[in-house]
C-alpha atoms as a PDB file:
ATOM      1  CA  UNK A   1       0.000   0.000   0.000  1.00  0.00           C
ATOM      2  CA  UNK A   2       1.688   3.429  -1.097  1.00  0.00           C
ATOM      3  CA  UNK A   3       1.829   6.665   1.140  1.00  0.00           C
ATOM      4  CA  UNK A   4      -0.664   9.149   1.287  1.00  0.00           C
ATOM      5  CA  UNK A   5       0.655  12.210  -0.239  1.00  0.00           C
ATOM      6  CA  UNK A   6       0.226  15.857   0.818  1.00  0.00           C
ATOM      7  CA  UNK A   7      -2.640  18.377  -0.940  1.00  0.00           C
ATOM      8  CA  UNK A   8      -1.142  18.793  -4.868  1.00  0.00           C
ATOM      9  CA  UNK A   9       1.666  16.003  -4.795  1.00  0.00           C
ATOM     10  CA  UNK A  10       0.955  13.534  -7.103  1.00  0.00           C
ATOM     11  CA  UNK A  11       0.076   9.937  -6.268  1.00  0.00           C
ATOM     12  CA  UNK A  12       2.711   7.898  -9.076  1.00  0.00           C
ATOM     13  CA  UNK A  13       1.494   4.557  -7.217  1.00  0.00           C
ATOM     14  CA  UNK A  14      -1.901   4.357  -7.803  1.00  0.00           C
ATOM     15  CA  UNK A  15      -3.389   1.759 -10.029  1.00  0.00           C
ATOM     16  CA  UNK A  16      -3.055   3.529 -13.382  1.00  0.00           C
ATOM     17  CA  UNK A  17       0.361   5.056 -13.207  1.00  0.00           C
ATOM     18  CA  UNK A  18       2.453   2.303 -11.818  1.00  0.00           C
ATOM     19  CA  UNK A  19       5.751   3.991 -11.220  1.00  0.00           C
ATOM     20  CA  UNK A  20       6.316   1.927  -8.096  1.00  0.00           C
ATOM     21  CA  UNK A  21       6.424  -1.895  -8.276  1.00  0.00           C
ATOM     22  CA  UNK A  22       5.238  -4.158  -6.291  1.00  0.00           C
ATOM     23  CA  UNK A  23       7.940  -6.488  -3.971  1.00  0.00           C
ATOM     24  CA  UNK A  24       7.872 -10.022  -3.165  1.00  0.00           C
ATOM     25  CA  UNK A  25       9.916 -11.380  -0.572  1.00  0.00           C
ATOM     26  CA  UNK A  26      12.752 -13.626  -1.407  1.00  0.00           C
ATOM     27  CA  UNK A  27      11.231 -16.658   0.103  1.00  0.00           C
ATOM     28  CA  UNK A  28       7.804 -17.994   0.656  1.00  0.00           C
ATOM     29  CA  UNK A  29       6.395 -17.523   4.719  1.00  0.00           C
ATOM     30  CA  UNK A  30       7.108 -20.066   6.613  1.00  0.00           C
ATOM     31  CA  UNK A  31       4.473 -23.091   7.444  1.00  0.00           C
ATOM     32  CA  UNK A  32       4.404 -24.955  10.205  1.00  0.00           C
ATOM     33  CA  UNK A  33       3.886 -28.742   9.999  1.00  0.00           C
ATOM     34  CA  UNK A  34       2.632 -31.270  12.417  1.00  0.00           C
ATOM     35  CA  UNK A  35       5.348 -33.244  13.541  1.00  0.00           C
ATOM     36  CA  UNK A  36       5.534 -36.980  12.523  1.00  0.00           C
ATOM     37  CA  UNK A  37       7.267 -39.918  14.645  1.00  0.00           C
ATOM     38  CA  UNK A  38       6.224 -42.943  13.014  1.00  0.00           C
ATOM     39  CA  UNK A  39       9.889 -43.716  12.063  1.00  0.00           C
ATOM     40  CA  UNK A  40      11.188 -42.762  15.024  1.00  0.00           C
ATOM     41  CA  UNK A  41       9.466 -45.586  17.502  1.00  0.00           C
ATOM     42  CA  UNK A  42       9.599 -48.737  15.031  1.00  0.00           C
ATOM     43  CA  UNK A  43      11.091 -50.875  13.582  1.00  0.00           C
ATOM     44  CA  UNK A  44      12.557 -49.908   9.781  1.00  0.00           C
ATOM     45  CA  UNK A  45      15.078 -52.112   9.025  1.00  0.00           C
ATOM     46  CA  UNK A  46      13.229 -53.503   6.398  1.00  0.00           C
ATOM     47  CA  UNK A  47      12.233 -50.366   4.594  1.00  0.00           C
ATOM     48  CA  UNK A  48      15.511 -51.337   2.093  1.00  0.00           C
ATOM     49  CA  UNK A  49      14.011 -54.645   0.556  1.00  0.00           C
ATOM     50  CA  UNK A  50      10.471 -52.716  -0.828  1.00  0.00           C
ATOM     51  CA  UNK A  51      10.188 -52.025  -4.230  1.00  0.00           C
ATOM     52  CA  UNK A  52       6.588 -51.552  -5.298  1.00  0.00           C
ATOM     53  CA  UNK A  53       3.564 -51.389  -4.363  1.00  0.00           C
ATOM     54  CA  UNK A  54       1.669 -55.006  -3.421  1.00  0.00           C
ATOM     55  CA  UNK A  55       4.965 -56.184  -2.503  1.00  0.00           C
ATOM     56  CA  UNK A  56       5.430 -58.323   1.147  1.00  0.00           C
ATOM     57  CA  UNK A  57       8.068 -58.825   3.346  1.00  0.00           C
ATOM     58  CA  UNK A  58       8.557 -62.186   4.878  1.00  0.00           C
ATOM     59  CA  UNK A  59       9.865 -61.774   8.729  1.00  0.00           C
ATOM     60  CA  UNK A  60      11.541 -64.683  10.204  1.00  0.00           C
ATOM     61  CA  UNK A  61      10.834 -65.054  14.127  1.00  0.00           C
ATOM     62  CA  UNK A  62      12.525 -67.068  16.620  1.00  0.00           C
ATOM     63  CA  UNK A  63      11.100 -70.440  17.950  1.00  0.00           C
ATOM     64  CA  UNK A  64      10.289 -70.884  21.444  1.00  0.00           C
ATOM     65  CA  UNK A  65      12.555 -73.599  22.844  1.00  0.00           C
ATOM     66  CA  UNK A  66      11.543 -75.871  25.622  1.00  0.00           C
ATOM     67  CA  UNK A  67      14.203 -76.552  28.643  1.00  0.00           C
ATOM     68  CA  UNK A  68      13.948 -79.354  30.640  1.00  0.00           C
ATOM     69  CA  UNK A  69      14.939 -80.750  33.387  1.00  0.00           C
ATOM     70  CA  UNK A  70      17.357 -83.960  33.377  1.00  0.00           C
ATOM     71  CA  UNK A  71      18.180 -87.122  35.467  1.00  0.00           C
ATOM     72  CA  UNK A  72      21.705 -89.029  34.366  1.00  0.00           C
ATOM     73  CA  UNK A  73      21.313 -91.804  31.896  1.00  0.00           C
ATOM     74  CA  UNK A  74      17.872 -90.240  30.858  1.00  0.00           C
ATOM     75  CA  UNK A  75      17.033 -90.635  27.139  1.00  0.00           C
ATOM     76  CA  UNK A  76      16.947 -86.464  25.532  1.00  0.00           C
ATOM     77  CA  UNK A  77      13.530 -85.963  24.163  1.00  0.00           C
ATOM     78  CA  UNK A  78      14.422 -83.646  21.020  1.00  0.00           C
ATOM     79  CA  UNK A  79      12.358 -80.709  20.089  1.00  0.00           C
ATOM     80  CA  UNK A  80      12.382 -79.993  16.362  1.00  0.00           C
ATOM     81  CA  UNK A  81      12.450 -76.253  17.005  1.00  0.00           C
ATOM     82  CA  UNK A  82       9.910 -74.124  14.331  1.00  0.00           C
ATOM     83  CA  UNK A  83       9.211 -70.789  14.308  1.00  0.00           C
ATOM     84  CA  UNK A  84       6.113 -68.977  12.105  1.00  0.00           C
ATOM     85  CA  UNK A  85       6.985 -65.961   9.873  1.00  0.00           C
ATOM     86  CA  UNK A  86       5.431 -62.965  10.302  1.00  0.00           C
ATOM     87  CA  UNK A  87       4.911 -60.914   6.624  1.00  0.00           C
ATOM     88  CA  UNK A  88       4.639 -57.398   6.235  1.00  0.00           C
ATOM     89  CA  UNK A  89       1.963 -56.520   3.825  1.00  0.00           C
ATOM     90  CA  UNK A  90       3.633 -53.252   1.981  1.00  0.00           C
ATOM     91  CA  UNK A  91      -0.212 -52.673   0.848  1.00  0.00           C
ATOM     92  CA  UNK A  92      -0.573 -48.651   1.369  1.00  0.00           C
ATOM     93  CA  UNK A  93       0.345 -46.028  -1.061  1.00  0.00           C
ATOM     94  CA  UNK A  94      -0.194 -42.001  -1.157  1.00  0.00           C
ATOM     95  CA  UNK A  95       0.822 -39.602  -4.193  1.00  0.00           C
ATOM     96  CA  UNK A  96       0.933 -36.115  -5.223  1.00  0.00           C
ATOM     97  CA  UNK A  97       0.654 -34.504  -8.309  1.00  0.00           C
ATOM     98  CA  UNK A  98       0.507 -30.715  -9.451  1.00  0.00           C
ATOM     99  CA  UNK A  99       1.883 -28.627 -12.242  1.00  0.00           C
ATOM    100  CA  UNK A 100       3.414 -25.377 -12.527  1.00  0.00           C
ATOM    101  CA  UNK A 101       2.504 -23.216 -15.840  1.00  0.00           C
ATOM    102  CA  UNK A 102       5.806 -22.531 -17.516  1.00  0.00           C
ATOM    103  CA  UNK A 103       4.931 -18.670 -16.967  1.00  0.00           C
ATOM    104  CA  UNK A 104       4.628 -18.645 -12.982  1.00  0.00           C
ATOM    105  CA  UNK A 105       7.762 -20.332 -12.902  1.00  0.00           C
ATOM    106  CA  UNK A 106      10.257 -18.368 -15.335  1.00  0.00           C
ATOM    107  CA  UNK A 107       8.687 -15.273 -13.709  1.00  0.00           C
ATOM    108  CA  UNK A 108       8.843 -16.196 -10.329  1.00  0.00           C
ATOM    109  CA  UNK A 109      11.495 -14.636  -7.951  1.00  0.00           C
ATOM    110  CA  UNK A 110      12.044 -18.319  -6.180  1.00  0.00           C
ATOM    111  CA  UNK A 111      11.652 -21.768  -7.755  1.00  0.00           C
ATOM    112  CA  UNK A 112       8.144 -22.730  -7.660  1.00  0.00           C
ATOM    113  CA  UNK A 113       8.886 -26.367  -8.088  1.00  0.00           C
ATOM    114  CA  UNK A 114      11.264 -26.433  -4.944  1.00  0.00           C
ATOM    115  CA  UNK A 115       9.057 -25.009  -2.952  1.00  0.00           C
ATOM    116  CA  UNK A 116       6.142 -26.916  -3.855  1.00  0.00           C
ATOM    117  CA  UNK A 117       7.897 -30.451  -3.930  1.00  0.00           C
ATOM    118  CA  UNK A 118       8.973 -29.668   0.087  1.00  0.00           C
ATOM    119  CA  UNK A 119       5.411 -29.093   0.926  1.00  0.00           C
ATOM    120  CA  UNK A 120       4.320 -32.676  -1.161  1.00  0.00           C
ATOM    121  CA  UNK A 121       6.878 -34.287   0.953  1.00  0.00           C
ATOM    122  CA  UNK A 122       6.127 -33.312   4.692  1.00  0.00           C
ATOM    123  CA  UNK A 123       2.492 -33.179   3.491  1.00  0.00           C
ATOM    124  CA  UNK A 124       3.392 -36.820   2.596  1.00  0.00           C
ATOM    125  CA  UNK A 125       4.974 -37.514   6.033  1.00  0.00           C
ATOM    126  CA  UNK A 126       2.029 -36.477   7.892  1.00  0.00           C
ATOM    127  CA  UNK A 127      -0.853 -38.094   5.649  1.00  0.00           C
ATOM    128  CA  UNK A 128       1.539 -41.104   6.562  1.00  0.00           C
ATOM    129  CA  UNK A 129       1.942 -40.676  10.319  1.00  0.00           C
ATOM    130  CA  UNK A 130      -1.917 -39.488  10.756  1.00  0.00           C
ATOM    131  CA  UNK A 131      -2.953 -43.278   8.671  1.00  0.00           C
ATOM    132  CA  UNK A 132      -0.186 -45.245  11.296  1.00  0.00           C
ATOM    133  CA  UNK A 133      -0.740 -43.727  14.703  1.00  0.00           C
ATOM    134  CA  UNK A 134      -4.436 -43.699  14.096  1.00  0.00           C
ATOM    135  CA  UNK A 135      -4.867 -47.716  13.476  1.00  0.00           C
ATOM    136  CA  UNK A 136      -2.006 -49.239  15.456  1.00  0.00           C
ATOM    137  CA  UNK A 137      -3.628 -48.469  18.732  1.00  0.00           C
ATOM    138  CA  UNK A 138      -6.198 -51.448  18.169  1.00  0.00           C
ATOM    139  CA  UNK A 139      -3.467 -54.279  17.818  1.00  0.00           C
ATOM    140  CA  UNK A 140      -2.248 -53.805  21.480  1.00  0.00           C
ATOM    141  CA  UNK A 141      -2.309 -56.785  23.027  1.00  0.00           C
ATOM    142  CA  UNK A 142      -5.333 -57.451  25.142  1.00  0.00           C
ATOM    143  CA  UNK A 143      -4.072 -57.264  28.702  1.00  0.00           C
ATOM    144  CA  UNK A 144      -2.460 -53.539  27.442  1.00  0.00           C
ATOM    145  CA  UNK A 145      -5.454 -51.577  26.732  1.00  0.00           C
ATOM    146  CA  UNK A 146      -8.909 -51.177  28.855  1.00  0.00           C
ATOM    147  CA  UNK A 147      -9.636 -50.512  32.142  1.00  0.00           C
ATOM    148  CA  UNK A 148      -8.387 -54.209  33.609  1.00  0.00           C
ATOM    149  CA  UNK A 149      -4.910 -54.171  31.814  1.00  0.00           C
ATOM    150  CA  UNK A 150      -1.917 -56.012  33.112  1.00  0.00           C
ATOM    151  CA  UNK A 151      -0.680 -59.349  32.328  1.00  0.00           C
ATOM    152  CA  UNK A 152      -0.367 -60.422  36.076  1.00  0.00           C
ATOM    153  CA  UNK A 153      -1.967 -57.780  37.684  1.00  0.00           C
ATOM    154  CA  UNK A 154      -5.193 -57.441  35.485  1.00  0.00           C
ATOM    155  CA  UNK A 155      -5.846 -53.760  37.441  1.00  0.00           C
ATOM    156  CA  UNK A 156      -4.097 -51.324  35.632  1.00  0.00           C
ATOM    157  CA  UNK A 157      -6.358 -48.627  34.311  1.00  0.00           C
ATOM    158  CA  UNK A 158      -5.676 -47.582  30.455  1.00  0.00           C
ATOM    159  CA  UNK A 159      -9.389 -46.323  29.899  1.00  0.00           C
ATOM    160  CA  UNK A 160     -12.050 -47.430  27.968  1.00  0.00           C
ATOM    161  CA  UNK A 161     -14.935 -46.291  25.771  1.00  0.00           C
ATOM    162  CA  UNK A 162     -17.008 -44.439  28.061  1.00  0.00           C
ATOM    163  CA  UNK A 163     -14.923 -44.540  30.494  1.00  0.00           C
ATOM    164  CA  UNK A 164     -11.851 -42.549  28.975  1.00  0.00           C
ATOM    165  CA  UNK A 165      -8.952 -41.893  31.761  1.00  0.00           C
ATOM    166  CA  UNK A 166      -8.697 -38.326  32.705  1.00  0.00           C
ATOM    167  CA  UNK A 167      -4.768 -37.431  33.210  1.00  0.00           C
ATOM    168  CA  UNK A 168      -4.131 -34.210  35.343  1.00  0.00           C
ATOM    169  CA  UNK A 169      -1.187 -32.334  36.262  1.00  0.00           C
ATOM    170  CA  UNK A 170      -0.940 -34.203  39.195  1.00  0.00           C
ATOM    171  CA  UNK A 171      -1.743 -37.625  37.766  1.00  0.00           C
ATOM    172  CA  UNK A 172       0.355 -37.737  34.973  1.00  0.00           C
ATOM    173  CA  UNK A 173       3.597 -38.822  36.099  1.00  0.00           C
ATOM    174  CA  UNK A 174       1.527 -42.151  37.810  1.00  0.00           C
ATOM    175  CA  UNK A 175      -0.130 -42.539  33.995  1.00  0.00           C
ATOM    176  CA  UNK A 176       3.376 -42.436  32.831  1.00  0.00           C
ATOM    177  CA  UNK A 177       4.952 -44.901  34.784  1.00  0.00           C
ATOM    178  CA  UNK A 178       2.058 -47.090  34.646  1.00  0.00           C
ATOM    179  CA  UNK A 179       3.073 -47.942  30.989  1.00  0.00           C
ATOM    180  CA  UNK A 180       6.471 -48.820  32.134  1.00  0.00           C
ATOM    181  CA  UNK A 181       4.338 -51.315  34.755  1.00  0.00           C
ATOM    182  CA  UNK A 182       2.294 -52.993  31.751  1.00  0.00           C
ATOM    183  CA  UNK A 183       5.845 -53.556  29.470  1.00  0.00           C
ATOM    184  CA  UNK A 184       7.076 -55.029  32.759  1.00  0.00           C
ATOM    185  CA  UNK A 185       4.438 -57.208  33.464  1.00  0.00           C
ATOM    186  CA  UNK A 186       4.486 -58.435  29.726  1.00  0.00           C
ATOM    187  CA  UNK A 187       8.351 -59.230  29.764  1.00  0.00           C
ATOM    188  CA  UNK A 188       9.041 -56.147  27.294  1.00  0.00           C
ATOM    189  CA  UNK A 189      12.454 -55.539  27.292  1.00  0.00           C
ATOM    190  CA  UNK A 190      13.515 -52.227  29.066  1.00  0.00           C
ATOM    191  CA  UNK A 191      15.125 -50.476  26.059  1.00  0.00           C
ATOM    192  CA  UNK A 192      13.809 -48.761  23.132  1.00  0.00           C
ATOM    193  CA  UNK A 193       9.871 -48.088  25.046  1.00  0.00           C
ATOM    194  CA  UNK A 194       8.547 -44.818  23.607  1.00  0.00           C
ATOM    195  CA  UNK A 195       5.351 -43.385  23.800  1.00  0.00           C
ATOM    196  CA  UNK A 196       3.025 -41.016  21.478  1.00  0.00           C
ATOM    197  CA  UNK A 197       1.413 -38.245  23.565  1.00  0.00           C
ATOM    198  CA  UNK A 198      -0.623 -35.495  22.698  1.00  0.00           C
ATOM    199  CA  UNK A 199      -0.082 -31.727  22.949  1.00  0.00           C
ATOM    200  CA  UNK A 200      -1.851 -31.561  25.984  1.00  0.00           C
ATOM    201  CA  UNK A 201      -0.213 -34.093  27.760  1.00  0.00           C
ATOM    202  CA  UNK A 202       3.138 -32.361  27.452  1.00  0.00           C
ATOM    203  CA  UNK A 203       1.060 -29.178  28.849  1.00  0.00           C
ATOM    204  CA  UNK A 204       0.583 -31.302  32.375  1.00  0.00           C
ATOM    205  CA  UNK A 205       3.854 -32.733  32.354  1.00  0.00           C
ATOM    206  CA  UNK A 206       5.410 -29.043  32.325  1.00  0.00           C
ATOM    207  CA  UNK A 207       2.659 -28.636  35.294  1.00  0.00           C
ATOM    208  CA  UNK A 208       3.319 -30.785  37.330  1.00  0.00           C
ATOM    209  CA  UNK A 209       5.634 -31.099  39.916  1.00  0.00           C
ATOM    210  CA  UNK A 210       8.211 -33.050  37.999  1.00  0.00           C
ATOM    211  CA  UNK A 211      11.103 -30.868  39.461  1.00  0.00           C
ATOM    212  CA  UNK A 212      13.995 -34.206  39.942  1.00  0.00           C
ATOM    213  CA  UNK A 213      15.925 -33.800  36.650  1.00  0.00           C
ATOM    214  CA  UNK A 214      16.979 -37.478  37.797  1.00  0.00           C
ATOM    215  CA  UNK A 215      13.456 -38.833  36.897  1.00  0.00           C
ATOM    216  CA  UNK A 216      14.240 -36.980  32.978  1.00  0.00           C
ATOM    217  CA  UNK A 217      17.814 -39.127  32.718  1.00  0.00           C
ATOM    218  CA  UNK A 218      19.010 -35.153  32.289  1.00  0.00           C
ATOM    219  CA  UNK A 219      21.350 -32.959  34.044  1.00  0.00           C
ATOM    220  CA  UNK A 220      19.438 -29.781  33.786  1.00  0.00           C
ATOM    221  CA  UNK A 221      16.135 -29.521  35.229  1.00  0.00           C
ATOM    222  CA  UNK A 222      12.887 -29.924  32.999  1.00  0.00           C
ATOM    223  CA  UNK A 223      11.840 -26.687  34.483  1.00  0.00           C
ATOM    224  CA  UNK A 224      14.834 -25.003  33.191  1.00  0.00           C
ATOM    225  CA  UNK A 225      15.272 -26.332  29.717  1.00  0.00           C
ATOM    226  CA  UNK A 226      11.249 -27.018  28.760  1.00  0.00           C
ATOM    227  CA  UNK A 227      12.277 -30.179  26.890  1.00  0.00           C
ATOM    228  CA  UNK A 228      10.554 -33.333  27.714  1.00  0.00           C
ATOM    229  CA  UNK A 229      12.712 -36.225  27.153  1.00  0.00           C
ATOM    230  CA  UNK A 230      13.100 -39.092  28.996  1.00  0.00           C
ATOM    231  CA  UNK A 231      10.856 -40.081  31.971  1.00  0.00           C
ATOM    232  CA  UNK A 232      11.090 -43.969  34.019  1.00  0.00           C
ATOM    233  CA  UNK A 233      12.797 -45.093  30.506  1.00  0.00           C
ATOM    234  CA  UNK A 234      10.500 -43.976  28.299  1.00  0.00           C
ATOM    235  CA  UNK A 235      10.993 -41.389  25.457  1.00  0.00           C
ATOM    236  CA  UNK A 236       7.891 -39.042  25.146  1.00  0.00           C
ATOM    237  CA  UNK A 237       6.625 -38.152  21.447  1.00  0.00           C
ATOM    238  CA  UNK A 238       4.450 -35.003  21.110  1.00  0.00           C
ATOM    239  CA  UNK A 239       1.870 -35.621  18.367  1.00  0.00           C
ATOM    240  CA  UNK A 240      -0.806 -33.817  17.054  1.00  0.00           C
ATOM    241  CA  UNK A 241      -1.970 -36.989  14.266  1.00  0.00           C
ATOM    242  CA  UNK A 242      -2.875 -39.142  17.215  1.00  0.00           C
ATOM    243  CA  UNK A 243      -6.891 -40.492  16.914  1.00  0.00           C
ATOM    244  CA  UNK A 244      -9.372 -38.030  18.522  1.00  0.00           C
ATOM    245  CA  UNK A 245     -13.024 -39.081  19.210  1.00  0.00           C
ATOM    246  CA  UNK A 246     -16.350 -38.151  20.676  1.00  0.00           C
ATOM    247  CA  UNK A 247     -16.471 -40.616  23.606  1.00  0.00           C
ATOM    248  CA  UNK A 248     -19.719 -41.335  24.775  1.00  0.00           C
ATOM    249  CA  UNK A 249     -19.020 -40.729  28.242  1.00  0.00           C
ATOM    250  CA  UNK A 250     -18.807 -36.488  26.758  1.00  0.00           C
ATOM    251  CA  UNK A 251     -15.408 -36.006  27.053  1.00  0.00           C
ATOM    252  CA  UNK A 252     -13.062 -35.456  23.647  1.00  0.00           C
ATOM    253  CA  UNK A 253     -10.400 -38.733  24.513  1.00  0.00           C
ATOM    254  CA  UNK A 254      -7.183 -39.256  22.243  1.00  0.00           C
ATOM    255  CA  UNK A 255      -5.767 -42.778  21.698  1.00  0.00           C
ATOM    256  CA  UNK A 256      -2.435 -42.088  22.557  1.00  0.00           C
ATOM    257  CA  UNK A 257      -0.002 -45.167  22.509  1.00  0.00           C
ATOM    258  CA  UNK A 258       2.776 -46.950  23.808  1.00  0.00           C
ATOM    259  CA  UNK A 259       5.845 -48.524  21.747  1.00  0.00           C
ATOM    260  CA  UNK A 260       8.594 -50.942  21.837  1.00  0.00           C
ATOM    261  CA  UNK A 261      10.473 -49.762  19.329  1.00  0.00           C
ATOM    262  CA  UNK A 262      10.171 -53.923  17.975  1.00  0.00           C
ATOM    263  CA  UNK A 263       6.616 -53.902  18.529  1.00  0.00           C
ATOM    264  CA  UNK A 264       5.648 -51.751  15.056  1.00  0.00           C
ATOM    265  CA  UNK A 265       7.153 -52.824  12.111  1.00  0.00           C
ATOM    266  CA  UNK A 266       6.925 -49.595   9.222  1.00  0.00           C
ATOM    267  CA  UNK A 267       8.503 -49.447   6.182  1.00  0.00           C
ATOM    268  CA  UNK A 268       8.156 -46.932   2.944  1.00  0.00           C
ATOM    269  CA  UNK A 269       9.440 -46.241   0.037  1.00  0.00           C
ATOM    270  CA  UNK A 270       9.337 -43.940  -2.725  1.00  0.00           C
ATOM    271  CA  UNK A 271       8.967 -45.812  -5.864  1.00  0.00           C
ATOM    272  CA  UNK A 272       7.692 -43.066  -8.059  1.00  0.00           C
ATOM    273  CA  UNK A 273       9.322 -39.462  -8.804  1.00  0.00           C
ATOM    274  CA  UNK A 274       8.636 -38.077 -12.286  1.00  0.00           C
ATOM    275  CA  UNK A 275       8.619 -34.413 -14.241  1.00  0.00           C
ATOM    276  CA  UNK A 276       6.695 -34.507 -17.301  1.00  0.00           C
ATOM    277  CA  UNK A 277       5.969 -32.388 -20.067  1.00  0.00           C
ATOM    278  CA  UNK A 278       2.188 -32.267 -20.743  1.00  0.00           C
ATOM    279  CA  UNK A 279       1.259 -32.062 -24.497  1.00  0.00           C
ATOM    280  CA  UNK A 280      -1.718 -29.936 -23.671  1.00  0.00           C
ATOM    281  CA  UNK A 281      -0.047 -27.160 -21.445  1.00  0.00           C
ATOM    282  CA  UNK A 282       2.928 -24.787 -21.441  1.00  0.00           C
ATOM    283  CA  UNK A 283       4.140 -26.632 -18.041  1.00  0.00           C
ATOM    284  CA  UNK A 284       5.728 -29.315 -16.124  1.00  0.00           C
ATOM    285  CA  UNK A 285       3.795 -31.676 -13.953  1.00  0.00           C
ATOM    286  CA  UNK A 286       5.434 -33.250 -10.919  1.00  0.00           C
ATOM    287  CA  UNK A 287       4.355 -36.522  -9.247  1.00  0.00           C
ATOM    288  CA  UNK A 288       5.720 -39.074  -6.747  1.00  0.00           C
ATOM    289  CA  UNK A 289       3.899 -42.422  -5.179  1.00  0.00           C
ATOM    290  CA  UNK A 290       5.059 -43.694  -1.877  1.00  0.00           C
ATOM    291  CA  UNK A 291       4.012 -47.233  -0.906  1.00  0.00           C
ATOM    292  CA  UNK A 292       4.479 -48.319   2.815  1.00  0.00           C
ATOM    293  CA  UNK A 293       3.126 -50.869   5.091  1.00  0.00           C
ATOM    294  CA  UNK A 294       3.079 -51.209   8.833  1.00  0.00           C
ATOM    295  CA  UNK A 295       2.345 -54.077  11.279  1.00  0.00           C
ATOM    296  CA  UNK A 296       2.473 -54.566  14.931  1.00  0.00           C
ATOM    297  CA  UNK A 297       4.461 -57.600  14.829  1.00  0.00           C
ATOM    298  CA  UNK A 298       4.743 -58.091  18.911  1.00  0.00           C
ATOM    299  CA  UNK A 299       1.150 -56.614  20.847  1.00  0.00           C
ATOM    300  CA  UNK A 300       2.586 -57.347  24.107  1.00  0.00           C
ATOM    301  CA  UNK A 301       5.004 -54.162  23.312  1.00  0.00           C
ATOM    302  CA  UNK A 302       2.204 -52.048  21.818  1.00  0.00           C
ATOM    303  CA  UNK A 303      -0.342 -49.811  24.806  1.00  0.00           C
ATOM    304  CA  UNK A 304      -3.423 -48.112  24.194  1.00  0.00           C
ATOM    305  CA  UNK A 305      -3.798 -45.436  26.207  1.00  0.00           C
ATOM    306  CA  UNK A 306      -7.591 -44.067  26.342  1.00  0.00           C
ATOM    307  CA  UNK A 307      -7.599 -40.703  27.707  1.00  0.00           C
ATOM    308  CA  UNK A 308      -8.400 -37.303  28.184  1.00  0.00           C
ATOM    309  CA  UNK A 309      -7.419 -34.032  29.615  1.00  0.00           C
ATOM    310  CA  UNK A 310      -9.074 -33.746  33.128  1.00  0.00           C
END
């Protein structure tokens, strides 16, 4: 917008005498992305053998072997060990596709096509991460979801439908340790346990009266630094792609979850990334496919939590 001038100056920026140009910025404005974790708390190691989509991934699993006990002289009863495969279904796939008129982009101050391509791809990441954290939740094993979890205990509040848990600033260091209670009870190994929280949940962790940087596995306290890390061996995710419903019981409850990193099996790939030359426009169109797959491969490493800001 140009500057008013004083009585009798001339105006040489208004729409008819264009003296003055218009300015674009150098770069586009910043945009802010949800964050995605998906490939951060599973497994990927197999993400290298995918090629297309429809293709599977045969996972070879270790047999349970049976120890006895033994008397001298006893005759060995042999156990002809076996061991069923688990397969990874790479059955998913999500593209993009746009064009950019030959005009816009030799005229342009910045390169459309860069620009546009970045968006695609973290577009990509969190149409990926929304499809993943929003199923896996219902492959938890049984005794880690509802409000009678635990494998030995079978007390261990999770939440249900209609009865969602509400976690408070000064209930949600007890909600976070009672995931690392569940993994215990189900053998989970201590290393690699993560879990995907929502905004909010960071909000009462800052809140509550977490002030022992010990309890973060950090030197400087949480207070201090705002970063929430580590708490009771468990790496916190902040998500915003986690499942949101209605519950019944009125309250708005996320299904937040809990991960041995082994537990989730994910693996993508992009097989597709073309620029064309469309007969029909002055233009090139850009495209890409991405095919991916994900399976919980062990539920007793996989929690649902149920649960809602109180």
């Amino acid at each position: 917008m140009s500057v008013d001038p004083t009585g009798g100056y001339p105006q040489y920026a208004d729409s008819t005498i264009n003296y003055i140009p218009q300015l674009f910025a150098p770069s586009t404005l910043v945009k802010y992305y949800a964050k995605s974790c998906v490939a951060a708390v599973s497994n990927t190691k197999y993400e290298g053998v995918i090629k297309n989509h429809g293709d599977k991934v045969t996972i070879r699993t270790r047999p349970d072997i049976t120890v006895s006990a033994y008397k001298k002289g006893q005759k060995l009863d042999r156990q002809v060990a076996s061991s069923a495969p688990v397969v990874l279904n790479i059955d998913q796939a999500q593209y993009y596709d746009f064009v950019i008129d030959d005009v816009d982009e030799k005229q342009a101050d910045i390169v459309l096509s860069s620009e546009f391509t970045d968006d695609a791809a973290e577009q990509m990441r969190i149409k990926i991460d929304r499809d993943v954290l929003g199923a896996i939740y219902s492959d938890a094993d049984a005794s880690n979801a509802g409000a009678t979890a635990g494998k030995i205990s079978a007390n261990l509040n999770l939440g249900a439908t209609g009865t969602p848990l509400a976690v408070t600033k000064n209930n949600v260091i007890e909600v976070l340790t009672l995931l690392s209670l569940v993994w215990d009870e189900q053998n989970v190994p201590d290393n690699d346990r993560n879990a995907v929280i929502p905004a909010w949940f960071r909000y009462l962790i800052m809140n509550s009266d977490l002030k022992n940087a010990s309890i973060m596995g950090e030197n400087p306290s949480i207070l201090r630094n705002g970063r929430v890390g580590e708490i009771d061996g468990i790496t916190l995710y902040k998500s915003n792609l986690l499942s949101v419903v209605a519950d019944s019981g009125g309250q708005n409850a996320t299904h937040a979850i809990g991960l041995q990193k082994e537990a989730l099996t994910f693996a993508a790939q992009l097989v597709k990334n073309r620029v064309l030359q469309p007969p029909d426009i002055f233009g090139w169109e850009y495209s890409g496919l991405y095919v991916y797959g994900r399976k919980v491969v062990k539920a007793a490493g996989c929690i649902h939590l149920y649960c809602y800001k109180g």
